[in-house]
C-alpha atoms as a PDB file:
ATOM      1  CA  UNK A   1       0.574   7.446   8.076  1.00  0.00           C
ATOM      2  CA  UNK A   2       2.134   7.387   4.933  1.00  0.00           C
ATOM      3  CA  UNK A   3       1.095   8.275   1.184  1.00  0.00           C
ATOM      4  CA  UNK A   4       0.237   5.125  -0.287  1.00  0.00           C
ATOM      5  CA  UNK A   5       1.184   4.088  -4.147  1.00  0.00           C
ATOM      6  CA  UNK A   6      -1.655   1.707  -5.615  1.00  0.00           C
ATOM      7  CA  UNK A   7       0.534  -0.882  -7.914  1.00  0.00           C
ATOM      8  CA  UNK A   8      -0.570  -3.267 -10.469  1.00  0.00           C
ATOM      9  CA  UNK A   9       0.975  -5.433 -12.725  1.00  0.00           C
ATOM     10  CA  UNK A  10      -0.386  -7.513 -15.446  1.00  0.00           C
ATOM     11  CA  UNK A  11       1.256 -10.377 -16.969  1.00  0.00           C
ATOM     12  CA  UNK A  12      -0.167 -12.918 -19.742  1.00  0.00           C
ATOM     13  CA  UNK A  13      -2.048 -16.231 -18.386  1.00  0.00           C
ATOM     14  CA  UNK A  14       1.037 -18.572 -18.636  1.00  0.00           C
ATOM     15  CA  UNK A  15       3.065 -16.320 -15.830  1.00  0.00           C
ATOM     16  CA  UNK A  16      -0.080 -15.887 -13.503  1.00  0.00           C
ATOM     17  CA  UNK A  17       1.069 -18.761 -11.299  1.00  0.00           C
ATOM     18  CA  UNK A  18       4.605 -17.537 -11.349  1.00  0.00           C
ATOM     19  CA  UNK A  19       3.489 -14.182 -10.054  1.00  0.00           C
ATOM     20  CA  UNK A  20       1.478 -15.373  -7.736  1.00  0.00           C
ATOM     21  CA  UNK A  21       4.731 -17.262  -6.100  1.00  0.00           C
ATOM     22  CA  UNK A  22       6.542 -14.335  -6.358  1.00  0.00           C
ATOM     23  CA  UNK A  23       3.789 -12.212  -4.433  1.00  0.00           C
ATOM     24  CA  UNK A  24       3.437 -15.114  -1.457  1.00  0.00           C
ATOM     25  CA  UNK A  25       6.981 -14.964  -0.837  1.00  0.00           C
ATOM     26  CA  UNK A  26       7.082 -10.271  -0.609  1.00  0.00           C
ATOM     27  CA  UNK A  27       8.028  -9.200  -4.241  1.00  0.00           C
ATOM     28  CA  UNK A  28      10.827  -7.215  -3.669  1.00  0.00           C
ATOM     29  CA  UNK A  29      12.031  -9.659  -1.090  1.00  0.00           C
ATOM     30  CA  UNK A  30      11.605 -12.066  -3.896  1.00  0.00           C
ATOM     31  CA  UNK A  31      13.942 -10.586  -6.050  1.00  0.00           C
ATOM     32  CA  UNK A  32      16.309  -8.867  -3.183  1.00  0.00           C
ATOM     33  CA  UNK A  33      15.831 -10.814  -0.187  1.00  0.00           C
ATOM     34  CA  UNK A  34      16.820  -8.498   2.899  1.00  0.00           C
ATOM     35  CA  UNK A  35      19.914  -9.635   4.700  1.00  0.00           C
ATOM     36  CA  UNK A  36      19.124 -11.538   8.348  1.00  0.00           C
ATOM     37  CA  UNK A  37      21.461  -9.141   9.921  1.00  0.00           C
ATOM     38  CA  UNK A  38      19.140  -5.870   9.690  1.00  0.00           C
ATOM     39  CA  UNK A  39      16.408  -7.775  11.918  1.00  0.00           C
ATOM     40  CA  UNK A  40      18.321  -6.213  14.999  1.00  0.00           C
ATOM     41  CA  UNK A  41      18.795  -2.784  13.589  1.00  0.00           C
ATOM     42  CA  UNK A  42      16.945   0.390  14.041  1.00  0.00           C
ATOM     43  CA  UNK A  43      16.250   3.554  12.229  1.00  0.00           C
ATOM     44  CA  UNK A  44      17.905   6.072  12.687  1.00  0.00           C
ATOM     45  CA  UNK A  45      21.016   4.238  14.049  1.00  0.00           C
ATOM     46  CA  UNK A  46      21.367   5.389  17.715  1.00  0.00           C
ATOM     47  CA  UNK A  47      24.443   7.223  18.984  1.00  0.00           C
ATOM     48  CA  UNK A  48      27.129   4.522  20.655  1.00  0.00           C
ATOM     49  CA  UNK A  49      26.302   6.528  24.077  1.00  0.00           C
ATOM     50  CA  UNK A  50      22.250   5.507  23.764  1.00  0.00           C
ATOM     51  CA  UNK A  51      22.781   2.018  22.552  1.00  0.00           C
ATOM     52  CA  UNK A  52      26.274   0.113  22.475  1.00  0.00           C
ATOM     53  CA  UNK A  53      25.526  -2.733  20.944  1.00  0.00           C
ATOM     54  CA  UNK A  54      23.710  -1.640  17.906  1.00  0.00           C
ATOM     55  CA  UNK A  55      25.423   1.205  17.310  1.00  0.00           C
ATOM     56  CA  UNK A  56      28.374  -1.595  16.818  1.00  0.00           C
ATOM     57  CA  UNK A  57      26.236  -3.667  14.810  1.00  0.00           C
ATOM     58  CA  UNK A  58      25.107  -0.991  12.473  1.00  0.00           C
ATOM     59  CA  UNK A  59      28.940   0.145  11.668  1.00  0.00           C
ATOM     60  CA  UNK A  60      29.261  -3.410  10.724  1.00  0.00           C
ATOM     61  CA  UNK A  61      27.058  -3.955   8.608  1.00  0.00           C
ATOM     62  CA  UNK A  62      28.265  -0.610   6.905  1.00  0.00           C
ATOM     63  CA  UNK A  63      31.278  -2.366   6.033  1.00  0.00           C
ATOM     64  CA  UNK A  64      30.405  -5.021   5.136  1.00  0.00           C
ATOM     65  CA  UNK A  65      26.805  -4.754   3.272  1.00  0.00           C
ATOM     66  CA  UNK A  66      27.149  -1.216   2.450  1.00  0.00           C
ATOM     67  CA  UNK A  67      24.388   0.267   4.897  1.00  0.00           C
ATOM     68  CA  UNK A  68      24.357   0.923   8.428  1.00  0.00           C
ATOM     69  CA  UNK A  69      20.715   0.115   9.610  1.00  0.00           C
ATOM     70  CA  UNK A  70      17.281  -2.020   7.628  1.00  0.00           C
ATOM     71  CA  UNK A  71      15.768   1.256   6.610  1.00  0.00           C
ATOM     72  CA  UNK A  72      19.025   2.587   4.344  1.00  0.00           C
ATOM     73  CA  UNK A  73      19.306  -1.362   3.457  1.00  0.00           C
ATOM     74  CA  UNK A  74      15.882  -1.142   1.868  1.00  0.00           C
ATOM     75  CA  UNK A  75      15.530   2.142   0.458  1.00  0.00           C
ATOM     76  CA  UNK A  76      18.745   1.570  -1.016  1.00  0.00           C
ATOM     77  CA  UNK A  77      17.494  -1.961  -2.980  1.00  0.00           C
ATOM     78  CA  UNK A  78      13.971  -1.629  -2.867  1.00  0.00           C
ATOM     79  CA  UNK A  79      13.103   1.936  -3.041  1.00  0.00           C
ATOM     80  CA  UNK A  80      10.228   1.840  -0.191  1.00  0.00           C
ATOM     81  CA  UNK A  81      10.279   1.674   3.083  1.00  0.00           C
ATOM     82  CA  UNK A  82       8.212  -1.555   3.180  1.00  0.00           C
ATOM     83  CA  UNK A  83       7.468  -4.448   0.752  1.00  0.00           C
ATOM     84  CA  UNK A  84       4.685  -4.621  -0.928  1.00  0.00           C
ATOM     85  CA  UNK A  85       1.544  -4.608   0.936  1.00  0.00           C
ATOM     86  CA  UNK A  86      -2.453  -5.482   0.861  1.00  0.00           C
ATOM     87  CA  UNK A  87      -1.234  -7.604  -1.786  1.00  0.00           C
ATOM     88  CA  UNK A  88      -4.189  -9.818  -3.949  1.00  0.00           C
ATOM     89  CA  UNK A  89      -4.127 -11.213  -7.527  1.00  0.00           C
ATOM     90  CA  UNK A  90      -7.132 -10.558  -9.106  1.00  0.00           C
ATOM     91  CA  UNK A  91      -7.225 -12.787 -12.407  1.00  0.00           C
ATOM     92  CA  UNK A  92      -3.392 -12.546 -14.079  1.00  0.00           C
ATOM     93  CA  UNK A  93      -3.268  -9.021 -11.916  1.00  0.00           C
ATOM     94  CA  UNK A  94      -1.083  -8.391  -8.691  1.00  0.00           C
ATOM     95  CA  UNK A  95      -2.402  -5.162  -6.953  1.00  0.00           C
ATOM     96  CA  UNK A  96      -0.275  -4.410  -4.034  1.00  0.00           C
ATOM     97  CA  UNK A  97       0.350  -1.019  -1.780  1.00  0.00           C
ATOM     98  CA  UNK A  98       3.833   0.639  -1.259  1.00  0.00           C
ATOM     99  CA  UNK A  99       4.384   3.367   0.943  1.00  0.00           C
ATOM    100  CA  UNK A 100       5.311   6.828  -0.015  1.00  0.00           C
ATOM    101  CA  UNK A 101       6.788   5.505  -3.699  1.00  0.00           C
ATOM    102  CA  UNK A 102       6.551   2.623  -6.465  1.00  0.00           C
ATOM    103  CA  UNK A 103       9.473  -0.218  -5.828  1.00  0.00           C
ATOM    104  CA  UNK A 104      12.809   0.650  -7.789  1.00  0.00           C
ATOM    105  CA  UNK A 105      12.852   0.090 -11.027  1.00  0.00           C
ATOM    106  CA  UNK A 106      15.659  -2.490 -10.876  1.00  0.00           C
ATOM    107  CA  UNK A 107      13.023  -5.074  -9.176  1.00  0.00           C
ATOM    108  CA  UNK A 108      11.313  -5.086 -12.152  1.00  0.00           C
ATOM    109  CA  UNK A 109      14.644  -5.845 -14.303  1.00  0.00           C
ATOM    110  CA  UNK A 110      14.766  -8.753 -12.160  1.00  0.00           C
ATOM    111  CA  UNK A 111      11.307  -9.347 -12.625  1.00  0.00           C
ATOM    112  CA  UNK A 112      11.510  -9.232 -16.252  1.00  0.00           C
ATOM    113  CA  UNK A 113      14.013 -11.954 -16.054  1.00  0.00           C
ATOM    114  CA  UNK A 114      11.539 -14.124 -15.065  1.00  0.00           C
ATOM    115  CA  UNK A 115       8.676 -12.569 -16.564  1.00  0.00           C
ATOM    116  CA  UNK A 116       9.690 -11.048 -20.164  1.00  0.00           C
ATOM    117  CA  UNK A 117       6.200  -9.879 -21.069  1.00  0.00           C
ATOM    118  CA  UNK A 118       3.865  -7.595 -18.421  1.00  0.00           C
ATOM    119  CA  UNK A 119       2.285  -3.968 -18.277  1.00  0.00           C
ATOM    120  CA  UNK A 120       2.855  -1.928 -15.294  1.00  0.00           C
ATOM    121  CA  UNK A 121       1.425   1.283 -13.711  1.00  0.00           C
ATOM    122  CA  UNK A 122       1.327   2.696 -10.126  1.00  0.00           C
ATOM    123  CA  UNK A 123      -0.654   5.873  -8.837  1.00  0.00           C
ATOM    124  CA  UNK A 124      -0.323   7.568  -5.533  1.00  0.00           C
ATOM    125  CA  UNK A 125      -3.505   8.052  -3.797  1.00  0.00           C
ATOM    126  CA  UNK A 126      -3.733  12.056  -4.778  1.00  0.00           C
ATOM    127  CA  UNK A 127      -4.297  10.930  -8.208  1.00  0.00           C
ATOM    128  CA  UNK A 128      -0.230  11.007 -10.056  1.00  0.00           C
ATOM    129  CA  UNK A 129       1.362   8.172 -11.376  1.00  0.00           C
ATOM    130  CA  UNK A 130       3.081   6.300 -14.205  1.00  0.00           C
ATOM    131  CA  UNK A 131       2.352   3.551 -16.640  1.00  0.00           C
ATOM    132  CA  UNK A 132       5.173   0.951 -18.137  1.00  0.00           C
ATOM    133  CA  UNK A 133       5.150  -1.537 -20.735  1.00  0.00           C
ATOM    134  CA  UNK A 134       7.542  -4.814 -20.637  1.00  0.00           C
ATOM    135  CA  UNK A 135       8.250  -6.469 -23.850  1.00  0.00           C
ATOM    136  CA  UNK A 136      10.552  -9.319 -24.514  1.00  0.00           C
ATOM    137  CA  UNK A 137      12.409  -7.626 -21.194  1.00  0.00           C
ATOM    138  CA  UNK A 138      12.855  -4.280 -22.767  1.00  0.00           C
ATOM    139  CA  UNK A 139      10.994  -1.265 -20.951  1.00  0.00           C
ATOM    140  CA  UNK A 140       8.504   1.467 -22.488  1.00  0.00           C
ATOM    141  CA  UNK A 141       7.048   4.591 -20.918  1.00  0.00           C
ATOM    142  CA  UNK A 142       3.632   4.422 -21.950  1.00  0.00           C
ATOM    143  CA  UNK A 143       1.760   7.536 -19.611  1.00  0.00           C
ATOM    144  CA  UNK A 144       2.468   9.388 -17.113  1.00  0.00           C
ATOM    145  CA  UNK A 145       0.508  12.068 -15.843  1.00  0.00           C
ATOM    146  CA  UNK A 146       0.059  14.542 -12.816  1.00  0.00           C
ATOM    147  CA  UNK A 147      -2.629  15.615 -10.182  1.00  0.00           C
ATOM    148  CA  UNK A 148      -5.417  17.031 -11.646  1.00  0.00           C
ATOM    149  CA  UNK A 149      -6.713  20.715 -11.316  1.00  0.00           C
ATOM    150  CA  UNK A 150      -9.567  21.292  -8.648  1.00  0.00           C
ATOM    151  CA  UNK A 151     -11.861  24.072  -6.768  1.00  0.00           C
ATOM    152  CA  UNK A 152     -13.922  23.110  -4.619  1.00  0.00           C
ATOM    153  CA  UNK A 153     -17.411  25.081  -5.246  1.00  0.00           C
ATOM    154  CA  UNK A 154     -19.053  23.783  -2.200  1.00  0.00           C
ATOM    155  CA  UNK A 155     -17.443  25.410   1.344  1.00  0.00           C
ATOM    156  CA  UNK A 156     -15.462  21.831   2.507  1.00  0.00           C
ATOM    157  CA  UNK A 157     -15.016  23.776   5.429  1.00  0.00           C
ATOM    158  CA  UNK A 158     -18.388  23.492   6.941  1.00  0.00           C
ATOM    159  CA  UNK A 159     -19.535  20.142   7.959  1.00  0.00           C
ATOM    160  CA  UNK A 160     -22.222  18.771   6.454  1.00  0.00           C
ATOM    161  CA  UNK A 161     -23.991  15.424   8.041  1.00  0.00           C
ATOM    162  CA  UNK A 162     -25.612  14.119   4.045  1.00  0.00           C
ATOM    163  CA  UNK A 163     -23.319  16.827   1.560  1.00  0.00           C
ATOM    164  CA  UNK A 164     -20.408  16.132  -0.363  1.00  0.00           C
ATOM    165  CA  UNK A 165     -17.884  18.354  -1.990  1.00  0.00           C
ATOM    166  CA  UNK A 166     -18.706  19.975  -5.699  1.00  0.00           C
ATOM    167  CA  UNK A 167     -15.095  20.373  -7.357  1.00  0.00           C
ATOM    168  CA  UNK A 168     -14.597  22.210 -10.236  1.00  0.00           C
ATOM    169  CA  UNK A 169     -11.968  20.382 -12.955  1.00  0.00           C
ATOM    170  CA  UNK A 170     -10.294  23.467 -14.271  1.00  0.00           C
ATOM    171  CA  UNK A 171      -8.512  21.671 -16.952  1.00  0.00           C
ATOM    172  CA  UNK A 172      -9.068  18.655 -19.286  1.00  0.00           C
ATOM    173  CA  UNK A 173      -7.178  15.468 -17.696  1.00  0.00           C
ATOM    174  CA  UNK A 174      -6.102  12.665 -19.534  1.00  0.00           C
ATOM    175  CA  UNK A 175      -5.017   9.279 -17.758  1.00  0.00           C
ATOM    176  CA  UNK A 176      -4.494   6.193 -19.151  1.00  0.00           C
ATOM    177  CA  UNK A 177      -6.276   6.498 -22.057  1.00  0.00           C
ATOM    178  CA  UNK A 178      -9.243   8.240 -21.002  1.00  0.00           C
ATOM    179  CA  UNK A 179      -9.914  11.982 -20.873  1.00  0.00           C
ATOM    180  CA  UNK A 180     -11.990  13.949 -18.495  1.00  0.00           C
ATOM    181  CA  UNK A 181     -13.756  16.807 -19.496  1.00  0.00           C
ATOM    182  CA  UNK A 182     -13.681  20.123 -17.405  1.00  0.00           C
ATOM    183  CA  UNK A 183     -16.547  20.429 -15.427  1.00  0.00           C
ATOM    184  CA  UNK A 184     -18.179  19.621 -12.142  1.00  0.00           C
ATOM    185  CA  UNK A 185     -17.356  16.301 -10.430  1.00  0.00           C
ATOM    186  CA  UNK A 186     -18.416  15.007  -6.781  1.00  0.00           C
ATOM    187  CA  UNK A 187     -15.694  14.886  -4.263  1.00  0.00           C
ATOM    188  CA  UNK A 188     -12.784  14.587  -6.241  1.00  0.00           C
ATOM    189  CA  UNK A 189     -13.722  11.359  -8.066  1.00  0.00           C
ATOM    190  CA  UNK A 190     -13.079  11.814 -11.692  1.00  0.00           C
ATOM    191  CA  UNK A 191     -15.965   8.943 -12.643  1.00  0.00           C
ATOM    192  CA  UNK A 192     -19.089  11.130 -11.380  1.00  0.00           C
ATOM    193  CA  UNK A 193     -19.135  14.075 -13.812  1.00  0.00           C
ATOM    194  CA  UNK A 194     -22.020  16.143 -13.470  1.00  0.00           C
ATOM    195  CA  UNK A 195     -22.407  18.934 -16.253  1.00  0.00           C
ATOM    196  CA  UNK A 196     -20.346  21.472 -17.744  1.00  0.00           C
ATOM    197  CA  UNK A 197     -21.646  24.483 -15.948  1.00  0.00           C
ATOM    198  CA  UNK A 198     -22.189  25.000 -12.376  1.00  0.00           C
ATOM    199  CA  UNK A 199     -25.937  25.263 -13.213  1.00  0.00           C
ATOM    200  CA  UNK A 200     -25.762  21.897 -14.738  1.00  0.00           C
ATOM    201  CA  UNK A 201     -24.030  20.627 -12.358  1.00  0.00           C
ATOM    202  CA  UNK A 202     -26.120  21.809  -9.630  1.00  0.00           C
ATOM    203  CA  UNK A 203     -29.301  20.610 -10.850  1.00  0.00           C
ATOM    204  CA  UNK A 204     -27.613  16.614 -10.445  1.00  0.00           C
ATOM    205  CA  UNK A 205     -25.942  17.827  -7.540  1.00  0.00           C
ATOM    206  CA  UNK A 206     -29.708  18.364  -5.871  1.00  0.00           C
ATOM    207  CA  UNK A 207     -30.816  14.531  -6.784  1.00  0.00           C
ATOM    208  CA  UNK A 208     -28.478  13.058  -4.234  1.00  0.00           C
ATOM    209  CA  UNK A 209     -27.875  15.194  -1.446  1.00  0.00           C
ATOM    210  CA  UNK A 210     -29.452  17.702   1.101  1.00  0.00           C
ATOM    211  CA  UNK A 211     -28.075  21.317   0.034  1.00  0.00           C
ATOM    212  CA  UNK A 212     -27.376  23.315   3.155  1.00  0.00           C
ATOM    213  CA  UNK A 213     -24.677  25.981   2.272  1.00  0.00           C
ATOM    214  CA  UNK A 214     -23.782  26.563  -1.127  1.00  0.00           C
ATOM    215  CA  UNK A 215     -21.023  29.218  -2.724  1.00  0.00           C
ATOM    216  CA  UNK A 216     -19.683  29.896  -5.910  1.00  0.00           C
END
């Protein structure tokens, strides 16, 4: 199973419908539909000894489209593997799934084309990612930012039917505006901070679950 990347774009009310067309139809086969041809390739093209005929086909379509099977075709124009999936527009907000990476940046050239005016930002599920800013078609980094810094305090090791994981943030973290203090957070999640100290910590920790085996 693949990483996934959690995208989301935001437009102004006027282009809501317009994305939402966009989305129905696969947005980056929207902007760079894939070429009927591919639908008989495979990846990794096959030797000519395992399979004739699309070895053949594949060499073709190297000459004349530039890439020998659907996967090269896609990474090449797309940047991902598959379009976007899970798709649902939540007001004047597309949130979609990508495998592995966010779609090349040249979809959303074309998609300021249509669109002049949106804010953009992706993060892979382990918690990296990057946010953009369209304006009048021209791009700005806003953020980006990397994983945060955990220890686990609790043993994840040792299964527990009713305990989560205490993690330690070793470093402030800053994403998107908002800034997390160090301190002790519940499995990971950066929105259930529990004190400063471990002692702190551990005296919320005890409200919600069943303490079996606990380590510093």
């Amino acid at each position: 199973m693949p990483n996934w990347v959690y995208n989301n774009i935001e437009v102004e009310e006027k282009y809501t419908e317009k994305l939402e067309q966009m989305s129905k139809r696969g947005f980056c086969h929207y902007f760079k539909p894939k070429p009927k041809a591919y639908e008989d390739t495979i990846s990794p093209t096959p030797s000519k000894e395992d399979n004739p005929y699309v070895y053949e086909l594949s060499q073709l379509l190297l000459k004349y489209h530039g890439y020998e099977n659907w996967y090269d075709w896609r990474h090449a124009n797309w940047g991902v593997k598959w379009d976007a999936c899970m798709g649902e527009m939540d007001g004047n907000i597309y949130r979609f799934e990508t495998p592995w990476e966010a779609p090349d940046k040249s979809i959303f050239k074309l998609l300021a084309k249509e669109i002049p005016n949106f804010n953009y930002w992706w993060e892979e599920e382990q918690g990296f990612g990057k946010e953009w800013e369209c304006e009048d078609g021209e791009f700005r980094l806003i953020e980006s930012w990397d994983l945060p810094v955990w220890k686990d305090t609790i043993d994840s090791k040792i299964p527990y039917e009713s305990c989560g994981t205490l993690c330690n943030l070793l470093e402030v973290y800053t994403k998107m505006g908002e800034t997390y203090p160090k301190g002790y957070y519940l499995e990971y999640d950066l929105n259930t901070y529990l004190g400063s100290t471990y002692k702190k910590a551990m005296k919320e920790y005890i409200k919600h679950y069943d303490i079996t085996h606990v380590s510093k």
